[in-house]
Protein backbone atom coordinates (compact mmCIF):
# COMPACT_ATOMS: atom_id res chain seq x y z
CA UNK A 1 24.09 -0.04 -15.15
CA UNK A 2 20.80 2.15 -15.92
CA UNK A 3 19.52 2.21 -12.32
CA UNK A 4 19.78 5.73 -10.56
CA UNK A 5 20.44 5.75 -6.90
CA UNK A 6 16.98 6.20 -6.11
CA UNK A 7 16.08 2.80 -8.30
CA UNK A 8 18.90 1.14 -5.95
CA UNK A 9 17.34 2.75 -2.82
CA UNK A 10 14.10 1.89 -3.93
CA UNK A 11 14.71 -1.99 -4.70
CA UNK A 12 16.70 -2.13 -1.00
CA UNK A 13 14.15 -1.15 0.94
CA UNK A 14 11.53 -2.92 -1.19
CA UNK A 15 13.66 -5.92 -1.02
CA UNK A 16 12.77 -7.74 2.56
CA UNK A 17 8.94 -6.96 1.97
CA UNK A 18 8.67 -8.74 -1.47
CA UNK A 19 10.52 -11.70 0.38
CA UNK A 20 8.49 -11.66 3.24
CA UNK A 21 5.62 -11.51 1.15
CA UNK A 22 6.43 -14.17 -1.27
CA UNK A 23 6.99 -16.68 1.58
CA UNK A 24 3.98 -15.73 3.28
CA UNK A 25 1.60 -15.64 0.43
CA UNK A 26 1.24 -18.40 -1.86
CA UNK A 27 -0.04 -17.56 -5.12
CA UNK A 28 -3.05 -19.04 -5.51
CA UNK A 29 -4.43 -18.22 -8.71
CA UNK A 30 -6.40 -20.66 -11.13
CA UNK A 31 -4.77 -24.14 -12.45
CA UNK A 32 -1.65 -23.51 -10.56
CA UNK A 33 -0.46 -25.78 -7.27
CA UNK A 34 -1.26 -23.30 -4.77
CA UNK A 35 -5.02 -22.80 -5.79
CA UNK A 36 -6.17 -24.79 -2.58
CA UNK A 37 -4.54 -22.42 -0.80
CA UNK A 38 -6.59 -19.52 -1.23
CA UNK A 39 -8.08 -19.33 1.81
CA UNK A 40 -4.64 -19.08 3.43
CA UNK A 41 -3.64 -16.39 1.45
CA UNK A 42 -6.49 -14.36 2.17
CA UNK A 43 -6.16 -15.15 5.99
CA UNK A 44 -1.97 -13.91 5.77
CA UNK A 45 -2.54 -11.18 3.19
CA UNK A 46 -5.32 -9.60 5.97
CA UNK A 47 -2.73 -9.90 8.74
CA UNK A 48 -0.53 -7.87 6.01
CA UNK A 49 -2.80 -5.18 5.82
CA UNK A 50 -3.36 -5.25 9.93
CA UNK A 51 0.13 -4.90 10.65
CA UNK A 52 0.72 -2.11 8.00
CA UNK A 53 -1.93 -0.74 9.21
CA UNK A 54 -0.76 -0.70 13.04
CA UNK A 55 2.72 0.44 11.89
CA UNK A 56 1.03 3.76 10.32
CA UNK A 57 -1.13 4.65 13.33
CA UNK A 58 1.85 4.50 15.58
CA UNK A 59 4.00 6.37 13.41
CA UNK A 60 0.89 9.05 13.13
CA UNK A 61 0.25 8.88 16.68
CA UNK A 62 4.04 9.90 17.43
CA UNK A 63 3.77 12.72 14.74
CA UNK A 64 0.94 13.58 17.17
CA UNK A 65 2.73 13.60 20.09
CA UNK A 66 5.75 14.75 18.75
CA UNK A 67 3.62 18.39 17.34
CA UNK A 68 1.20 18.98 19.60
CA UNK A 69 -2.21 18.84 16.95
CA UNK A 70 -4.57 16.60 18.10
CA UNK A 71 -4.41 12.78 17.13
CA UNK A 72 -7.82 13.24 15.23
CA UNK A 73 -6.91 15.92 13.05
CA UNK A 74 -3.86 13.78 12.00
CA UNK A 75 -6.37 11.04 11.71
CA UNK A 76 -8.77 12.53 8.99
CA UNK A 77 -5.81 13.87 7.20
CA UNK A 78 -4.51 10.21 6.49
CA UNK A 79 -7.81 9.18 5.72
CA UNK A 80 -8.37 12.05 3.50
CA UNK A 81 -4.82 11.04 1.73
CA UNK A 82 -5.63 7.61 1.52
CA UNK A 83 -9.18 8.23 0.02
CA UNK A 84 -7.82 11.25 -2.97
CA UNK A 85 -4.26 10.42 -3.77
CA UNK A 86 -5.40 7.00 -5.02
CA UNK A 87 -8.77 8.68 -6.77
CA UNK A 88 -6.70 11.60 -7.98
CA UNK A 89 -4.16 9.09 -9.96
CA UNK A 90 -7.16 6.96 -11.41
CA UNK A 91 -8.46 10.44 -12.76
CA UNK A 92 -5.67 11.44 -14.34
CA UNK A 93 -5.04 8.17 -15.76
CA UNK A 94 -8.11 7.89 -17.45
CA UNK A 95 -8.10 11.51 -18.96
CA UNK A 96 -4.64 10.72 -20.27
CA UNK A 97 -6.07 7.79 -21.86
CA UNK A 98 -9.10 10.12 -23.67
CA UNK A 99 -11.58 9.50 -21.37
CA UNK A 100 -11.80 13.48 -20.13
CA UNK A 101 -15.74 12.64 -19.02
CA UNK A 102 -14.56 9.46 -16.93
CA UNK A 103 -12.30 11.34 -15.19
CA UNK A 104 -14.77 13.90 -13.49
């Protein structure tokens, strides 16, 4: 098999999420069965993001706890991760791709 042992971690822990999702979620796009759906999916795929989103300020809030800094300095740090890292890839991407002057 080509898969390293992080591919195999990877895919376990990845596993119960992509079947969670594709029970929960119907795809709805264009011409297929599911396209009357897409008001459904919208409605699950936004209790998704609210329960991910839960699961990380718990987890932040018990880093919190757990060192001592205050809960709002550990709050604009993840919002200063989850604003750059994202930007930061996109930048790279596109100067990779020749596009040095999109990229700034």
């Amino acid at each position: 098999s080509t898969f390293s042992k992080f591919d195999w971690l990877c895919w376990i822990v990845t596993f119960p999420l992509k079947v969670a999702f594709k029970y929960t979620c119907p795809p709805c796009e264009r011409g297929s069965v599911w396209e009357i759906y897409y008001p459904v999916t919208l409605v699950v795929a936004f209790a998704w993001v609210s329960l991910f989103s839960y699961g990380i300020s718990k987890i932040v809030q018990s880093w919190g706890n757990a060192s001592g800094i205050p809960l709002s300095l550990f709050g604009y740090i993840l919002v200063a991760c989850g604003a750059e890292i994202p930007d930061t890839i996109q930048s790279v991407t596109v100067a990779r791709r020749g596009y040095g002057s999109m990229a700034v």
